[in-house]
Protein backbone atom coordinates (compact mmCIF):
# COMPACT_ATOMS: atom_id res chain seq x y z
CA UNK A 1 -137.64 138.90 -32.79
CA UNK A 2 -140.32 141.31 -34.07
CA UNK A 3 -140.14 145.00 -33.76
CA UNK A 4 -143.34 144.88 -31.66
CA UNK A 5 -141.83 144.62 -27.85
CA UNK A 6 -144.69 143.57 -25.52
CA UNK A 7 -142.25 144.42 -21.85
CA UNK A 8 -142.42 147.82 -22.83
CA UNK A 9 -146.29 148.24 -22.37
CA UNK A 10 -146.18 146.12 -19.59
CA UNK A 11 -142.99 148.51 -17.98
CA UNK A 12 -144.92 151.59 -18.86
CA UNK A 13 -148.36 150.23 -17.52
CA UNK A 14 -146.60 148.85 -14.52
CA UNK A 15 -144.67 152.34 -13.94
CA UNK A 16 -148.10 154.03 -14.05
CA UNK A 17 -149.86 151.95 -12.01
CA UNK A 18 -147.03 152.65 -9.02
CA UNK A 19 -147.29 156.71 -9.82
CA UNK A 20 -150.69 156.64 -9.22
CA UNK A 21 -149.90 154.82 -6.05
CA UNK A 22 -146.73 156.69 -4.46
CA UNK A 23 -148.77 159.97 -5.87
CA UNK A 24 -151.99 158.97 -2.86
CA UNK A 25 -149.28 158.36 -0.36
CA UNK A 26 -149.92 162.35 0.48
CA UNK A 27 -152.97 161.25 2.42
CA UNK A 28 -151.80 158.10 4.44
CA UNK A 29 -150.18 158.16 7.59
CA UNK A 30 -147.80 156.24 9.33
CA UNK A 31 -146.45 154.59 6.31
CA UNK A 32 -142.44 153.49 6.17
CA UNK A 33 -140.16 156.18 5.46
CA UNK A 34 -138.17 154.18 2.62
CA UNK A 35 -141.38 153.99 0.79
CA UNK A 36 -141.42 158.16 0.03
CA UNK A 37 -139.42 160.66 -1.40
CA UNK A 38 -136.71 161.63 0.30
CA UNK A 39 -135.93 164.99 1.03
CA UNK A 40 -133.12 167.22 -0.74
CA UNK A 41 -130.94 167.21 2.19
CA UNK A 42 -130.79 163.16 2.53
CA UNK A 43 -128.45 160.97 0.86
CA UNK A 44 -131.40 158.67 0.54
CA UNK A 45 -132.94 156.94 -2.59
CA UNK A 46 -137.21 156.40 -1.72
CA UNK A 47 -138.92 153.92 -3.66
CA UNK A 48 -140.92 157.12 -4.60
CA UNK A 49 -137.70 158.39 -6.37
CA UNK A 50 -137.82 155.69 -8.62
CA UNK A 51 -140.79 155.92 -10.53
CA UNK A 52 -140.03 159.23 -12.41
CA UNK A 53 -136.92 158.19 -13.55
CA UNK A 54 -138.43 155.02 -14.57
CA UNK A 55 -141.12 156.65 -16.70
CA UNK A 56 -138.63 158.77 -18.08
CA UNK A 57 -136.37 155.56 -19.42
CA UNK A 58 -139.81 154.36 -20.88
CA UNK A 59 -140.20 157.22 -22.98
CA UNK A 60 -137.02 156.89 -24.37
CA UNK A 61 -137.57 153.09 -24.84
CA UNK A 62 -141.00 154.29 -27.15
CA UNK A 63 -138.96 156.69 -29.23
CA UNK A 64 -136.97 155.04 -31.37
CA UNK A 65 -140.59 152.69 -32.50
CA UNK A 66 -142.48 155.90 -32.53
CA UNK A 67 -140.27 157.60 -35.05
CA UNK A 68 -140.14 154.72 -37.07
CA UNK A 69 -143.81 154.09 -37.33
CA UNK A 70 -144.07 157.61 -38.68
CA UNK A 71 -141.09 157.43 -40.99
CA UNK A 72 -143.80 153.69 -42.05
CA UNK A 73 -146.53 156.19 -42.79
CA UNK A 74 -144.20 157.94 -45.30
CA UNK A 75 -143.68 161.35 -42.92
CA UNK A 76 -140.20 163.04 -43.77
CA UNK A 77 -138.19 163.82 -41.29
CA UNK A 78 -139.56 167.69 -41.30
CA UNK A 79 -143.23 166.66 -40.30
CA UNK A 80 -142.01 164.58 -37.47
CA UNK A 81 -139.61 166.97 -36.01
CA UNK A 82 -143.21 169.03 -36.06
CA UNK A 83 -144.65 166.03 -34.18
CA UNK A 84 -142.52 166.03 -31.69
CA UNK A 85 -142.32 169.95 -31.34
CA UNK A 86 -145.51 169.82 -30.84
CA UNK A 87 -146.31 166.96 -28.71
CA UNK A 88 -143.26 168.24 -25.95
CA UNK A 89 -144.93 171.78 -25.69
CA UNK A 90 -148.33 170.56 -25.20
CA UNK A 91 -146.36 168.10 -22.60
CA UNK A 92 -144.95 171.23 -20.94
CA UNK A 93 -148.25 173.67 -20.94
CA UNK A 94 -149.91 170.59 -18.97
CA UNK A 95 -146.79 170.61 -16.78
CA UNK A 96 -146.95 174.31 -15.72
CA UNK A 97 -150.13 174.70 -15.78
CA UNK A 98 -150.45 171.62 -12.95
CA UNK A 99 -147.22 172.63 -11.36
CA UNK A 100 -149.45 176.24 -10.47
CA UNK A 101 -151.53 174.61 -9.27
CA UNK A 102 -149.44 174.16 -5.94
CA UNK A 103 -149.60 177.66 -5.49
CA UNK A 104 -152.86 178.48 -6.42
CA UNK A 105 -154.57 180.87 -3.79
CA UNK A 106 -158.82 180.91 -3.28
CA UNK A 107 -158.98 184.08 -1.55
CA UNK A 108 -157.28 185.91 -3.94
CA UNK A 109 -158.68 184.22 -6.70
CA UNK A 110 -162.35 183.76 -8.22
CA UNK A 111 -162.53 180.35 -8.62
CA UNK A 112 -162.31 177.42 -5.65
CA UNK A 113 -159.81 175.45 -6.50
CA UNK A 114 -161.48 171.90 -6.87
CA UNK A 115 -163.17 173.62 -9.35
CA UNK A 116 -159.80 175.27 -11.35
CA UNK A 117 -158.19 171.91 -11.31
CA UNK A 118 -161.32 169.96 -12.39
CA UNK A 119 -161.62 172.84 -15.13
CA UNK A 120 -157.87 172.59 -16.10
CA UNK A 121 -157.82 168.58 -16.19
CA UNK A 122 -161.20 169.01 -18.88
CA UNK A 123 -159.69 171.35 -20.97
CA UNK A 124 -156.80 168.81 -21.52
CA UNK A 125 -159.34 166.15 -22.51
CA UNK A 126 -161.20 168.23 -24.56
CA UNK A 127 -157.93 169.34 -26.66
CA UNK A 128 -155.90 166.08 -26.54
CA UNK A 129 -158.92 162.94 -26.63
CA UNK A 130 -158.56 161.15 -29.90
CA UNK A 131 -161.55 162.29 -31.51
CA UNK A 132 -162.51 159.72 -34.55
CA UNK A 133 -160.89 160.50 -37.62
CA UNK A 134 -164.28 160.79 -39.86
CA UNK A 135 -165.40 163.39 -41.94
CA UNK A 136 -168.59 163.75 -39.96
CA UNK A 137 -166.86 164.26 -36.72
CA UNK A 138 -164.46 167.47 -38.51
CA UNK A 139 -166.80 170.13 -37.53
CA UNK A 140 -167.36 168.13 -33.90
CA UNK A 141 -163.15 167.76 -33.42
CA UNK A 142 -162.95 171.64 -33.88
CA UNK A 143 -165.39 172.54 -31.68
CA UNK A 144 -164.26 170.09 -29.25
CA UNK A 145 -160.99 170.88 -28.97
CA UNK A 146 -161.52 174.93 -29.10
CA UNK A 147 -163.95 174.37 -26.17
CA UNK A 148 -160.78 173.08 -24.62
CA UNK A 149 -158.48 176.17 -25.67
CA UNK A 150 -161.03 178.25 -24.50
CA UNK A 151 -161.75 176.53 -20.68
CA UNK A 152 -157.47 176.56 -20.53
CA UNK A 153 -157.34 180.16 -21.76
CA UNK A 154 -160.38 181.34 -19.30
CA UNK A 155 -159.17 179.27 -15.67
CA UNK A 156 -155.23 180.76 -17.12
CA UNK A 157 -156.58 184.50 -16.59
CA UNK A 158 -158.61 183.88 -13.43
CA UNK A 159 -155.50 181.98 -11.90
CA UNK A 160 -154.10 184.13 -8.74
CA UNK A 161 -151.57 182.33 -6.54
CA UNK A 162 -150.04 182.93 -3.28
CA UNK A 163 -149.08 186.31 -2.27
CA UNK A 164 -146.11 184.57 -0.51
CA UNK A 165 -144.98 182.65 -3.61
CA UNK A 166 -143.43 185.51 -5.19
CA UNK A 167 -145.55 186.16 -8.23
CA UNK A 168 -149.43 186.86 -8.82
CA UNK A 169 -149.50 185.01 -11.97
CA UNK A 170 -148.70 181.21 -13.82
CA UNK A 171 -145.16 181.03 -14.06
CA UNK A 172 -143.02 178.03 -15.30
CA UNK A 173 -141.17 178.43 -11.69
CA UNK A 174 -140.44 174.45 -12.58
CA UNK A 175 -142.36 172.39 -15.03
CA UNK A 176 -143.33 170.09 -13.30
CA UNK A 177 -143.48 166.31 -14.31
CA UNK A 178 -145.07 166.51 -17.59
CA UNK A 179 -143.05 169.44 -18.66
CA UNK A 180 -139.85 167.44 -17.66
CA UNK A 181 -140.55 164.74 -19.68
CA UNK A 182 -141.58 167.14 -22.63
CA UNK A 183 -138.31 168.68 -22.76
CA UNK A 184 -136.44 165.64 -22.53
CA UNK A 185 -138.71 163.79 -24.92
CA UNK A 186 -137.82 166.66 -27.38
CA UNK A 187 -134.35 166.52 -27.04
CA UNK A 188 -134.00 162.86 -26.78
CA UNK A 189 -136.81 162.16 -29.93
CA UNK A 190 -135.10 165.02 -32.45
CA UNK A 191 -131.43 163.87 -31.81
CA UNK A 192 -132.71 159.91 -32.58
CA UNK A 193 -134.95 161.23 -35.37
CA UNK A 194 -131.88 162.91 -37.32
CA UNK A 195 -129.00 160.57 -36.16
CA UNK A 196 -131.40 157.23 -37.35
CA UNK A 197 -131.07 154.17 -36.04
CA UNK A 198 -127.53 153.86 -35.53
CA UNK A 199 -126.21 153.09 -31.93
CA UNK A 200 -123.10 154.70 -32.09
CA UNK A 201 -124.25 158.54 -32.14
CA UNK A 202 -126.64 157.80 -29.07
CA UNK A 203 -124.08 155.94 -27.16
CA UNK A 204 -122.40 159.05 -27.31
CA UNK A 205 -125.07 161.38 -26.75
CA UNK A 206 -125.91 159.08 -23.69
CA UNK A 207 -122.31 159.50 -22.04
CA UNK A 208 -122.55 162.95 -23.34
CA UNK A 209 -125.60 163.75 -21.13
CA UNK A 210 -124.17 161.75 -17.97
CA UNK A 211 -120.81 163.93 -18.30
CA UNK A 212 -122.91 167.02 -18.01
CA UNK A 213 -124.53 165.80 -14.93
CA UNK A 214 -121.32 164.81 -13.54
CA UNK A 215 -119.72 168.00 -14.84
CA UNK A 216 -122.18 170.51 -13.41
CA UNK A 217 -122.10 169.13 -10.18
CA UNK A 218 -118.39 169.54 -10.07
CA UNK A 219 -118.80 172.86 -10.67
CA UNK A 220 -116.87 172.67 -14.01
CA UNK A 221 -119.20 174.17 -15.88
CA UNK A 222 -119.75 177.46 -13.48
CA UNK A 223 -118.32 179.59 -16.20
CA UNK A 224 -121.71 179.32 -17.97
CA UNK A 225 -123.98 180.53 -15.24
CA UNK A 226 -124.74 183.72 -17.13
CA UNK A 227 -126.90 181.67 -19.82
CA UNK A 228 -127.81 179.09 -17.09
CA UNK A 229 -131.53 181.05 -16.68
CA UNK A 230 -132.15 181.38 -20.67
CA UNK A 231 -130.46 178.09 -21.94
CA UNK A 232 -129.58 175.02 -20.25
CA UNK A 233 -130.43 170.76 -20.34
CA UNK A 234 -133.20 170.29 -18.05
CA UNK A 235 -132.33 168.96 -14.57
CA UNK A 236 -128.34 169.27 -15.35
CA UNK A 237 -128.75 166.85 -18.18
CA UNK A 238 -129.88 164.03 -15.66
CA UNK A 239 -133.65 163.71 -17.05
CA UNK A 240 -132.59 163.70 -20.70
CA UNK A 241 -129.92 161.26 -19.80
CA UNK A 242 -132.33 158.92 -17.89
CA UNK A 243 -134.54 159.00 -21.52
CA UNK A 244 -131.36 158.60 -23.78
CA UNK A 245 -130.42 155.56 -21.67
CA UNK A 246 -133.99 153.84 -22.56
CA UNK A 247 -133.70 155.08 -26.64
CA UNK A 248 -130.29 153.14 -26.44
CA UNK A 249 -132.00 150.16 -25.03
CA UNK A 250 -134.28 150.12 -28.28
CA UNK A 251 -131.61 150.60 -30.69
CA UNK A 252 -129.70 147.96 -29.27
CA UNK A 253 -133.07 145.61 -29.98
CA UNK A 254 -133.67 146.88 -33.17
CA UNK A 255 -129.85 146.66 -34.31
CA UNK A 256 -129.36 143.56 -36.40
CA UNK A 257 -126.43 141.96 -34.76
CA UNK A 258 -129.25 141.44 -32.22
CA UNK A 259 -132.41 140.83 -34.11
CA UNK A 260 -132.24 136.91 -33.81
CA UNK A 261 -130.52 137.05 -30.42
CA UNK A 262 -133.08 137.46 -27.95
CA UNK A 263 -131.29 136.11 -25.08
CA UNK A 264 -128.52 137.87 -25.49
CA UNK A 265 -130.11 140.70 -25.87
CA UNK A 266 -131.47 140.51 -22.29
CA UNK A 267 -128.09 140.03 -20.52
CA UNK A 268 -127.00 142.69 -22.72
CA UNK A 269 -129.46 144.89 -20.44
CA UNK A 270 -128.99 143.18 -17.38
CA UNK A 271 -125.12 144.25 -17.76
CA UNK A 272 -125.33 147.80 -18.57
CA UNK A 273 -127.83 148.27 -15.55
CA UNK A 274 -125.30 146.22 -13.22
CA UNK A 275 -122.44 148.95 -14.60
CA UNK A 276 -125.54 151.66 -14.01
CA UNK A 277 -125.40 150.73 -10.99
CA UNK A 278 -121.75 150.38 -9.87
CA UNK A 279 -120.98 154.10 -11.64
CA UNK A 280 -123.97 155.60 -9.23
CA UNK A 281 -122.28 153.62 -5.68
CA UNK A 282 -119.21 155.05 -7.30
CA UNK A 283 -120.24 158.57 -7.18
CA UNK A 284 -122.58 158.64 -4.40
CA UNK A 285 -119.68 159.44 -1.97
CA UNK A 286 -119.15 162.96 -4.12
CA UNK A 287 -123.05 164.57 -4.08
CA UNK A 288 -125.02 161.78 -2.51
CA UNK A 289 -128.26 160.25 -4.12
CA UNK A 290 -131.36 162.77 -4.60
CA UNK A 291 -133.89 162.85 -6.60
CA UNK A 292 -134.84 166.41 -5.85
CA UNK A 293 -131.18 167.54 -6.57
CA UNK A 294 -130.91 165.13 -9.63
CA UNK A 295 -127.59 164.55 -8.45
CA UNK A 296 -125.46 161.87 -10.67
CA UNK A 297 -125.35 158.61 -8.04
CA UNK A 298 -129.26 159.07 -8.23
CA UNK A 299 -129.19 158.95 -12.24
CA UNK A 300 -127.23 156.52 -12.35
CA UNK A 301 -128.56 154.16 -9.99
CA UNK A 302 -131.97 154.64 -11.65
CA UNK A 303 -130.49 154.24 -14.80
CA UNK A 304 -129.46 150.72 -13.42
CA UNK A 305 -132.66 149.93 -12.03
CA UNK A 306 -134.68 150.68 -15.63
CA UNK A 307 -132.20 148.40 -17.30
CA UNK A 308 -132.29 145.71 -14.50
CA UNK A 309 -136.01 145.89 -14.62
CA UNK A 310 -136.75 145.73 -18.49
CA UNK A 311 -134.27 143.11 -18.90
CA UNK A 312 -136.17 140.50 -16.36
CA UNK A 313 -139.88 141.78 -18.01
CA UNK A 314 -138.24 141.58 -21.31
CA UNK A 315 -137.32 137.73 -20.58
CA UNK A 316 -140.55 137.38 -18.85
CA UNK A 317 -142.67 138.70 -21.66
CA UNK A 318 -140.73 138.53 -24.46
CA UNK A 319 -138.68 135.79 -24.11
CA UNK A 320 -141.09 133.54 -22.13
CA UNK A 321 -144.30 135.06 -23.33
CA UNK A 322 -145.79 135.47 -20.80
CA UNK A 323 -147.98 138.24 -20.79
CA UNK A 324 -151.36 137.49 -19.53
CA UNK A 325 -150.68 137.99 -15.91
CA UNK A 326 -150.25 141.96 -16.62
CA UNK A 327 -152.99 142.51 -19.02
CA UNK A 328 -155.16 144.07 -15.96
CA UNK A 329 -152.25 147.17 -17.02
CA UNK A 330 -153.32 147.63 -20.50
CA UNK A 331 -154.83 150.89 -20.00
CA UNK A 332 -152.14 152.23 -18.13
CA UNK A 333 -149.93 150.86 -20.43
CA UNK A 334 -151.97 152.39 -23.95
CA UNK A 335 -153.45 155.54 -22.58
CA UNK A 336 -150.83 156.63 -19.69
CA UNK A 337 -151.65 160.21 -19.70
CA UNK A 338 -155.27 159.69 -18.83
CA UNK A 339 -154.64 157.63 -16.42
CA UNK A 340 -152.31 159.65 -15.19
CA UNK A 341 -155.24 162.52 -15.15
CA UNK A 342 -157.80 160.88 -13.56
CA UNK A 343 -156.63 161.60 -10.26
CA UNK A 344 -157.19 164.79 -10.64
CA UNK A 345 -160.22 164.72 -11.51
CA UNK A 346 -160.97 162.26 -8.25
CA UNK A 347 -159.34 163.99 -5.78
CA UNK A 348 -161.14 168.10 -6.36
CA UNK A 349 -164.62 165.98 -6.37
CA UNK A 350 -163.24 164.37 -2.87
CA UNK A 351 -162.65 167.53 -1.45
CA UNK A 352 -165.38 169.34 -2.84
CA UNK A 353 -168.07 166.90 -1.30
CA UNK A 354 -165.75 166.43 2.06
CA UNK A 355 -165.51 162.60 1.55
CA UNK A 356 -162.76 161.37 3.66
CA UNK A 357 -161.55 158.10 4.33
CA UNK A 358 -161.81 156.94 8.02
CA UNK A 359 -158.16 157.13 10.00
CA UNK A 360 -158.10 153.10 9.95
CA UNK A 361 -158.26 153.07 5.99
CA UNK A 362 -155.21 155.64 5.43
CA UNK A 363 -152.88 154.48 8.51
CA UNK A 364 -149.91 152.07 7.82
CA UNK A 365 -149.84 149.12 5.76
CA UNK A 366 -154.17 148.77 5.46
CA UNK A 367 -153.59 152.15 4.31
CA UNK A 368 -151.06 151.45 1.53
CA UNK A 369 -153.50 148.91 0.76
CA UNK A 370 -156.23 151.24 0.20
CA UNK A 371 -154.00 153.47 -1.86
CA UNK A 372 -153.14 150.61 -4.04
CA UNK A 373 -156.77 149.70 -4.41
CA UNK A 374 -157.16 153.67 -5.49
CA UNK A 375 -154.66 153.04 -8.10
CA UNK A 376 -156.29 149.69 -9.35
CA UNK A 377 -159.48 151.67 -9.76
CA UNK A 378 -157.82 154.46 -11.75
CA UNK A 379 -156.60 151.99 -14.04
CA UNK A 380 -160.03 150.31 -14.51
CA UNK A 381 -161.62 153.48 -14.74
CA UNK A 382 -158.96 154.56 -17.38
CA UNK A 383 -160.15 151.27 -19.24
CA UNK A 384 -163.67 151.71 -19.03
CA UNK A 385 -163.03 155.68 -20.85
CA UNK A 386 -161.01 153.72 -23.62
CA UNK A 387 -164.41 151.70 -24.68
CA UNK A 388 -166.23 154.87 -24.56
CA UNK A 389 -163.49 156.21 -27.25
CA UNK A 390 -162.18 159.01 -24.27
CA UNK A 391 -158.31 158.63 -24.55
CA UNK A 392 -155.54 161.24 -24.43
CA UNK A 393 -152.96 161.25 -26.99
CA UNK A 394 -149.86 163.90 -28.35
């Protein structure tokens, strides 16, 4: 097998594709139930509440190859602890400055919001495009990205939000998706970074992470709720425990007891997401399954599902080679976090010129339809910015 793992662009593109999607279902109607997230108070798992987690067990997938294609370009270990510093709080500015967003009030503030959100989703361009690396585009890289500093740092102080929320001001009340993947990248990236490629020491900090969950919502570890506000694993230790799950997945690839053994290597997946998935039924009788609550059935079950799923696309792709059926996800799968922006940038433009779909387009199934064709186009779109040299990267 080589290092190179093509399921994991296809998983990633494929998972991005379906965000885009379940993220339009806000504007349909009459669409099945099963289909959304569930609410906190349901013991209920949405085929909405699957993506995150699935995205989340794709970053930790890339992390172990990302690491070592650093460590390849002769980076010590100090420089790409920096890296991934770095790259998880830009991850988490995005995510609270989107998450605001929510809140974000017009009469109180000077901007109308299509305009703040198309201003916020620029400034992230501007800083985080890959810019070509020549000499004659230095000067044009700086001014670039301070442009972008300067747009976040100008829509940051004219940002007012409800007077009901609570607060006046951008506050990380949550961090919203992007800033919960930052955190657990970092976590999950600097323990792999510093513990190698071994299997054992993330095996452990796997079952660690899942014993936290469990423990927390037991209540066992109440006698910490003094530090809770100032230090604590985000979302109980269930996000960074979906991500460690993935990073084991690589290792396991990348170990050589299982470099010539493709094969096994898939049922190797396929049976720690069918144990995934037993643990969650086990423990859904204790806190029930929700995604909003992060409760352990619902980590566990997705845990199951990411390791179900890569193991029949790693067959598929790897195994079988068959990959030409998915290359239509290539962008998603090579420049996610544009793709993931676009939408943005679509939907203040929508609202700013009143465009709305007619009721037949955003009812029911024609209107899960449309959403899907909305997602398609994002994708293409994201493609057609990556031959114009407009991509995000951290």
């Amino acid at each position: 097998m080589n290092d190179r793992i093509q399921s994991i662009d296809i998983f990633r593109g494929m998972t991005m594709l379906l965000m885009v999607w379940v993220n339009d279902f806000w504007s349909l109607t009459d669409i099945p139930h099963w289909l959304e997230h569930m609410a906190y108070d349901e013991d209920a798992l949405g085929f909405s509440d699957v993506i995150f987690p699935a995205f989340l067990f794709i970053v930790g997938l890339s992390i172990p190859f990302a690491n070592r294609a650093r460590q390849k370009k002769a980076q010590n270990r100090i420089e790409i602890a920096y890296h991934i510093i770095i790259r998880s709080a830009s991850l988490i500015l995005m995510g609270v400055l989107m998450v605001n967003l929510e809140s974000y009030h017009e009469a109180s503030a000077f901007l109308p919001r299509p305009i703040w959100q198309i201003a916020m989703a620029l400034g992230f361009f501007l800083i985080w495009n890959v810019y070509p690396k020549g000499e004659d585009w230095r000067s044009k890289r700086i001014l670039l990205k301070s442009a972008g500093w300067l747009v976040l740092a100008t829509i940051t102080a004219l940002f007012r939000s409800d007077p009901e929320s609570g607060y006046n001001w951008i506050e990380p009340h949550w961090w919203g998706i992007l800033g919960l993947i930052g955190w657990s990248y970092l976590i999950c990236a600097l323990l792999q970074l510093f513990t190698g490629e071994k299997i054992l020491p993330i095996a452990i900090a796997w079952i660690g992470l899942v014993l936290f969950n469990i423990a927390s919502f037991a209540g066992w570890l109440d006698f910490l709720s003094p530090v809770k506000s100032y230090i604590w694993i985000v979302g109980d230790a269930s996000l960074p425990a979906l991500t460690m799950a993935g990073c084991f997945a690589s290792l396991l690839y990348l170990h050589p007891s299982t470099k010539q053994k493709p094969l096994q290597y898939c049922f190797s997946l396929l049976a720690l997401g069918l144990l995934c998935l037993f643990v969650g039924v086990l423990l859904r009788p204790y806190w029930g399954i929700s995604k909003i609550l992060a409760t352990p059935a619902w980590t566990e079950i997705c845990t199951g599902i990411g390791f179900v799923a890569f193991s029949v696309l790693f067959w598929i792709a790897d195994i079988k080679k068959a990959t030409r059926w998915a290359s239509f996800l290539n962008p998603a799968g090579t420049a996610t976090l544009t793709c993931y922006l676009l939408p943005y940038f679509v939907y203040a433009i929508f609202i700013m010129s009143g465009f709305k779909l007619p009721p037949a387009l955003t009812t029911g199934t024609i209107g899960l339809a449309t959403s899907m064709l909305f997602a398609l186009a994002i994708v293409y779109a994201t493609g057609i910015l990556n031959r114009f040299k407009i991509r995000l990267a951290l």
